[in-house]
N, C-alpha and C. Protein backbone atom coordinates (compact mmCIF):
# COMPACT_ATOMS: atom_id res chain seq x y z
N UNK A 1 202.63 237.13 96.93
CA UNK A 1 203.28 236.07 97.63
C UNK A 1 202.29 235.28 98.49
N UNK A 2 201.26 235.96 98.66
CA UNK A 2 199.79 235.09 99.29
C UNK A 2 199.53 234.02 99.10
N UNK A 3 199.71 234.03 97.45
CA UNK A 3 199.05 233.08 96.78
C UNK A 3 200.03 231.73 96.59
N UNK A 4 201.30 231.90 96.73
CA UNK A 4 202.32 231.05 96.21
C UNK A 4 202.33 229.94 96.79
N UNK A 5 202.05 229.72 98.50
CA UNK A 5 201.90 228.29 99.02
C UNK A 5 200.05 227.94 98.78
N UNK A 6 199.25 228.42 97.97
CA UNK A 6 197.80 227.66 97.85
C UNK A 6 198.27 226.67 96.61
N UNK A 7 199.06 228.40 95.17
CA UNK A 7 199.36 227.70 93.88
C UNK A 7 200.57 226.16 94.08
N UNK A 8 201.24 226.02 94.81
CA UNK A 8 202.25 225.09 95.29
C UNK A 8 201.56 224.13 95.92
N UNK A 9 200.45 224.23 96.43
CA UNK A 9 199.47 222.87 97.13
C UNK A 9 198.82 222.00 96.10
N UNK A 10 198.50 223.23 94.77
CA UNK A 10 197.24 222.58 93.42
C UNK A 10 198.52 222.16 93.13
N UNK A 11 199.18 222.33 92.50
CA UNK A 11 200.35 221.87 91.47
C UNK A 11 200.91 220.64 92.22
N UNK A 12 201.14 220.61 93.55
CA UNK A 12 200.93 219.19 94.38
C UNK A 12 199.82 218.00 93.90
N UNK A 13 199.12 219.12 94.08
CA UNK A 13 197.85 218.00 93.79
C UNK A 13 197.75 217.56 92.73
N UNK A 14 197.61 218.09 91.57
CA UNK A 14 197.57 217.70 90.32
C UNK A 14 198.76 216.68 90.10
N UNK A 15 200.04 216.87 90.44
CA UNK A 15 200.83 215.93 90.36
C UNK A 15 200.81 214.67 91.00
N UNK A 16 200.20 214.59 92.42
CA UNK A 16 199.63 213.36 92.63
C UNK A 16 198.68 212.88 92.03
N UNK A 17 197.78 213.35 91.49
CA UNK A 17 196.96 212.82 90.46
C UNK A 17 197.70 212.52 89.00
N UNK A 18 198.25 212.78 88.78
CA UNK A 18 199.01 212.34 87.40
C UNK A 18 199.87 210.85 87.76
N UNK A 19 200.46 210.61 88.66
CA UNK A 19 201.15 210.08 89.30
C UNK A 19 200.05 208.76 89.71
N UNK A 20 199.26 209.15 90.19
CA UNK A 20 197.79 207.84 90.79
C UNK A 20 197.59 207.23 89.05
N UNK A 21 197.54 208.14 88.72
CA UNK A 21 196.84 207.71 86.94
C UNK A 21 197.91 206.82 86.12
N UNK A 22 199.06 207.56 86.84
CA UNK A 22 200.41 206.61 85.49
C UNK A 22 200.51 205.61 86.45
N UNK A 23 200.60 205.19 87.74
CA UNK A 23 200.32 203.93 88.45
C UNK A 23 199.38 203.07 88.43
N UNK A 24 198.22 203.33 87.95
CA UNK A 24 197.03 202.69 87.47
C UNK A 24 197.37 202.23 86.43
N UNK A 25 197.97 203.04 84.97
CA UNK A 25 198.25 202.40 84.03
C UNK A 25 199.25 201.45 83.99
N UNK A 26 200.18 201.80 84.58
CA UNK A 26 201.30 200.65 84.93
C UNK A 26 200.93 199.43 85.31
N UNK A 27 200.07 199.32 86.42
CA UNK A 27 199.75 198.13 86.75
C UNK A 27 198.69 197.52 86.15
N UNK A 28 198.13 198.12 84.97
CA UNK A 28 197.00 197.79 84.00
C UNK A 28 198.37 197.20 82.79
N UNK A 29 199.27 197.98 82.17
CA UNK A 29 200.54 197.17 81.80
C UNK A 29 201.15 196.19 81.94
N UNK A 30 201.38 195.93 83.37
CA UNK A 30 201.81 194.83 83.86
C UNK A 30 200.97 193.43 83.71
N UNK A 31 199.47 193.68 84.09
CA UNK A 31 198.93 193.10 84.04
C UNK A 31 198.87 191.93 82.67
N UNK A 32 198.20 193.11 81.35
CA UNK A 32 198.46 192.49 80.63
C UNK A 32 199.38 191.76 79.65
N UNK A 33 200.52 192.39 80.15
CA UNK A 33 201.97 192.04 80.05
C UNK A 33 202.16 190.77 80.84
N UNK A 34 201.55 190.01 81.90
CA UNK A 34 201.89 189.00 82.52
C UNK A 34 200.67 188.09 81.49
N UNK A 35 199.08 188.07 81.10
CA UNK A 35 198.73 187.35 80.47
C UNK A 35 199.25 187.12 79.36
N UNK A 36 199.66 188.20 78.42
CA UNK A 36 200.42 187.85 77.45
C UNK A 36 201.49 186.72 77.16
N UNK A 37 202.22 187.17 78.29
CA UNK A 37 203.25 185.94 78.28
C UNK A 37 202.89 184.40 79.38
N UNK A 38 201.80 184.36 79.63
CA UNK A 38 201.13 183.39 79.80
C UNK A 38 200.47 183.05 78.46
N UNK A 39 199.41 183.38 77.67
CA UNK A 39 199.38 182.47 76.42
C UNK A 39 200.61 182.46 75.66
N UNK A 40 201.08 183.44 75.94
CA UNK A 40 202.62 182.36 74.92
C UNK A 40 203.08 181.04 74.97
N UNK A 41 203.28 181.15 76.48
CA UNK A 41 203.62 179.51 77.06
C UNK A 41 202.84 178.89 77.02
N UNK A 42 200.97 178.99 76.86
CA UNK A 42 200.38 178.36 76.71
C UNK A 42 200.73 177.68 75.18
N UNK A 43 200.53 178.31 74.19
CA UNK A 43 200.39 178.46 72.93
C UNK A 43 202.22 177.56 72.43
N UNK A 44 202.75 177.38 73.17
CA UNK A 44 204.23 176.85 72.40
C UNK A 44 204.06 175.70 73.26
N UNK A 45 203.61 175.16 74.80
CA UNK A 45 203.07 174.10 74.97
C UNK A 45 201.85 173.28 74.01
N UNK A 46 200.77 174.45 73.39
CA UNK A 46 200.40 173.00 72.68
C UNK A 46 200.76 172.56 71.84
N UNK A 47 201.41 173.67 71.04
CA UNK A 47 202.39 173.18 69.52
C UNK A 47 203.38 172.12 70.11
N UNK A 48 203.82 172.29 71.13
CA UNK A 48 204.62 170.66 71.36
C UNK A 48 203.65 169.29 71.43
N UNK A 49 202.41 169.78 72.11
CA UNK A 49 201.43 168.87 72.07
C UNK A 49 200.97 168.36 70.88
N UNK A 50 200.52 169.32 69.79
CA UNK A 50 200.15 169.06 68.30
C UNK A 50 201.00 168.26 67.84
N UNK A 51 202.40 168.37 68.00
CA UNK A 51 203.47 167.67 67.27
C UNK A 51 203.80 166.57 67.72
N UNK A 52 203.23 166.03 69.15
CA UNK A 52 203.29 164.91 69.58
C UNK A 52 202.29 164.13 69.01
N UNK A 53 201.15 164.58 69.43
CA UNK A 53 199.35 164.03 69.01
C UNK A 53 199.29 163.41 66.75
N UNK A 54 200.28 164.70 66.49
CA UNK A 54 200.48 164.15 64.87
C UNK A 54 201.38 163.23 64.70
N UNK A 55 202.18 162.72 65.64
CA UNK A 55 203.22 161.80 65.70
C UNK A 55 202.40 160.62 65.50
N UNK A 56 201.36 160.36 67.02
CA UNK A 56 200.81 159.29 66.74
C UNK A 56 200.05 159.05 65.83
N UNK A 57 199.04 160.11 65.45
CA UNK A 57 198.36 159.99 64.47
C UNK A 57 199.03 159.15 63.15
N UNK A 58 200.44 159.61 63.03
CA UNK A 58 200.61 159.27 61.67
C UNK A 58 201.54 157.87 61.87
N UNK A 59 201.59 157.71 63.27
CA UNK A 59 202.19 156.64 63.70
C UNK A 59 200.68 155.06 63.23
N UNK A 60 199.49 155.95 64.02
CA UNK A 60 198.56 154.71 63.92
C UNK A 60 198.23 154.44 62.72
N UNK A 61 197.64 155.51 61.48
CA UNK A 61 197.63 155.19 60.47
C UNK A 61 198.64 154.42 59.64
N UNK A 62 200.10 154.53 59.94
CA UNK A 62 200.59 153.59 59.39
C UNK A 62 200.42 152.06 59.76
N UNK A 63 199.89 151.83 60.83
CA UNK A 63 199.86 150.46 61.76
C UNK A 63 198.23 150.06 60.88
N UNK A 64 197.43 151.27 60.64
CA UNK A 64 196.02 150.85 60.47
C UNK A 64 196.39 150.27 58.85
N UNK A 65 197.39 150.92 58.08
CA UNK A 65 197.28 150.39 56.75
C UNK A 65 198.39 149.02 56.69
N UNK A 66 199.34 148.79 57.65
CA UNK A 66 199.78 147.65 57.66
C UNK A 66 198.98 146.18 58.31
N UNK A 67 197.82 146.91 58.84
CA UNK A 67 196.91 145.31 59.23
C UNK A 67 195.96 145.08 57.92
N UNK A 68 195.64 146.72 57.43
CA UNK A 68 194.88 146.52 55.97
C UNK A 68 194.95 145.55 55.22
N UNK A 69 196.66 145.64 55.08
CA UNK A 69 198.20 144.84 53.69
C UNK A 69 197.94 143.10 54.37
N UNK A 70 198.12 143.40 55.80
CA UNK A 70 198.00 141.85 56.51
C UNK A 70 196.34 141.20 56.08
N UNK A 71 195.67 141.61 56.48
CA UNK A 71 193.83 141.38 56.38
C UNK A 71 193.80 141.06 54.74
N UNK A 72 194.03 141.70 53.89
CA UNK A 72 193.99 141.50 52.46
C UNK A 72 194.56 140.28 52.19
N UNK A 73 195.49 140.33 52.33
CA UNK A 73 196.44 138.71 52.40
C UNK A 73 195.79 137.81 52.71
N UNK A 74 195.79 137.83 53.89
CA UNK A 74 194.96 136.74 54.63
C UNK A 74 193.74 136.14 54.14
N UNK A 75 192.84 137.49 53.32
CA UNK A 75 191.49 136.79 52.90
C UNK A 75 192.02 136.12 51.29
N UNK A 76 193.03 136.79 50.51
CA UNK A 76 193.26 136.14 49.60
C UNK A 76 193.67 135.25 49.89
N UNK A 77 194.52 134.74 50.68
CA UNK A 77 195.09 133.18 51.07
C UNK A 77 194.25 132.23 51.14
N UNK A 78 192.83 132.73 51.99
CA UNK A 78 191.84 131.81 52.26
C UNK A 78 190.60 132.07 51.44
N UNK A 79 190.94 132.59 50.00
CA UNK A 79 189.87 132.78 49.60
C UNK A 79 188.97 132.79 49.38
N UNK A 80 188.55 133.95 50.69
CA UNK A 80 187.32 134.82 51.00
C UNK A 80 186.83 135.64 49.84
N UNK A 81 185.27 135.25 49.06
CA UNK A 81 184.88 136.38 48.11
C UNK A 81 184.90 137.93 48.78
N UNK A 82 184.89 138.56 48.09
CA UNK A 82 184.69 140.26 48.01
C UNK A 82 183.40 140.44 48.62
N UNK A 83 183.52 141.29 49.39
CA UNK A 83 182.74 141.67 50.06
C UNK A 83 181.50 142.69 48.87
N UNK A 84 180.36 142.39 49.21
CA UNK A 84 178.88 142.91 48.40
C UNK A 84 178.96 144.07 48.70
N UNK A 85 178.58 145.07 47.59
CA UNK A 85 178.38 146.45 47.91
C UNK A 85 177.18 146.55 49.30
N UNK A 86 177.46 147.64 49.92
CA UNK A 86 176.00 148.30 50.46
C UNK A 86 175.26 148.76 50.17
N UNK A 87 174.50 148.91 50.90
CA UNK A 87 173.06 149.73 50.11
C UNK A 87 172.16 148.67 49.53
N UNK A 88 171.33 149.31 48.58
CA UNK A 88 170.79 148.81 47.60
C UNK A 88 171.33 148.10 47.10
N UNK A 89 171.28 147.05 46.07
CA UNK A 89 171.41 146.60 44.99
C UNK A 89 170.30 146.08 44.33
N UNK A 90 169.94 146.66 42.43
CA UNK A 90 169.46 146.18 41.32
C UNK A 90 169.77 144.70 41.61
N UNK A 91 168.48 144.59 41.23
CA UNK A 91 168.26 142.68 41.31
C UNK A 91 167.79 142.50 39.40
């Protein structure tokens, strides 16, 4: 019976140490459990962004090939020759 309040102090102890350790991990959990769901929200904000940014994109290209349709016209109306290759040209 000597021994029963030393063995009852370790078994204390050890259990606060188990206890320090699963609180460490927890808040190592948490942790990355809070970045996680920070790039999420990052990551579904830019896909709204992408889907805006391809909006215009495909918004300007249509504007860039309707001045194309206009510019073409225009030089055929006032017929403007064709423009000379670049580069080089064989003489």
């Amino acid at each position: 019976m000597a021994t029963t309040d030393i063995r009852f102090k370790r078994v204390q102890g050890e259990y606060r140490t188990l206890q320090d350790a699963q609180d460490e991990l927890f808040d190592k959990v948490d942790t990355y459990e809070a970045a996680l769901l920070g790039l999420t929200e990052m990551v579904a904000e830019n896909r709204e962004r992408l889907g805006r940014v391809e909006g215009v994109v495909a918004e300007n290209q249509r504007q860039i090939a309707d001045l194309n349709e206009k510019m073409d016209r225009l030089m055929t109306h006032l017929d403007v020759p064709p423009k000379s290759p670049a580069g080089f040209v064989k003489e």
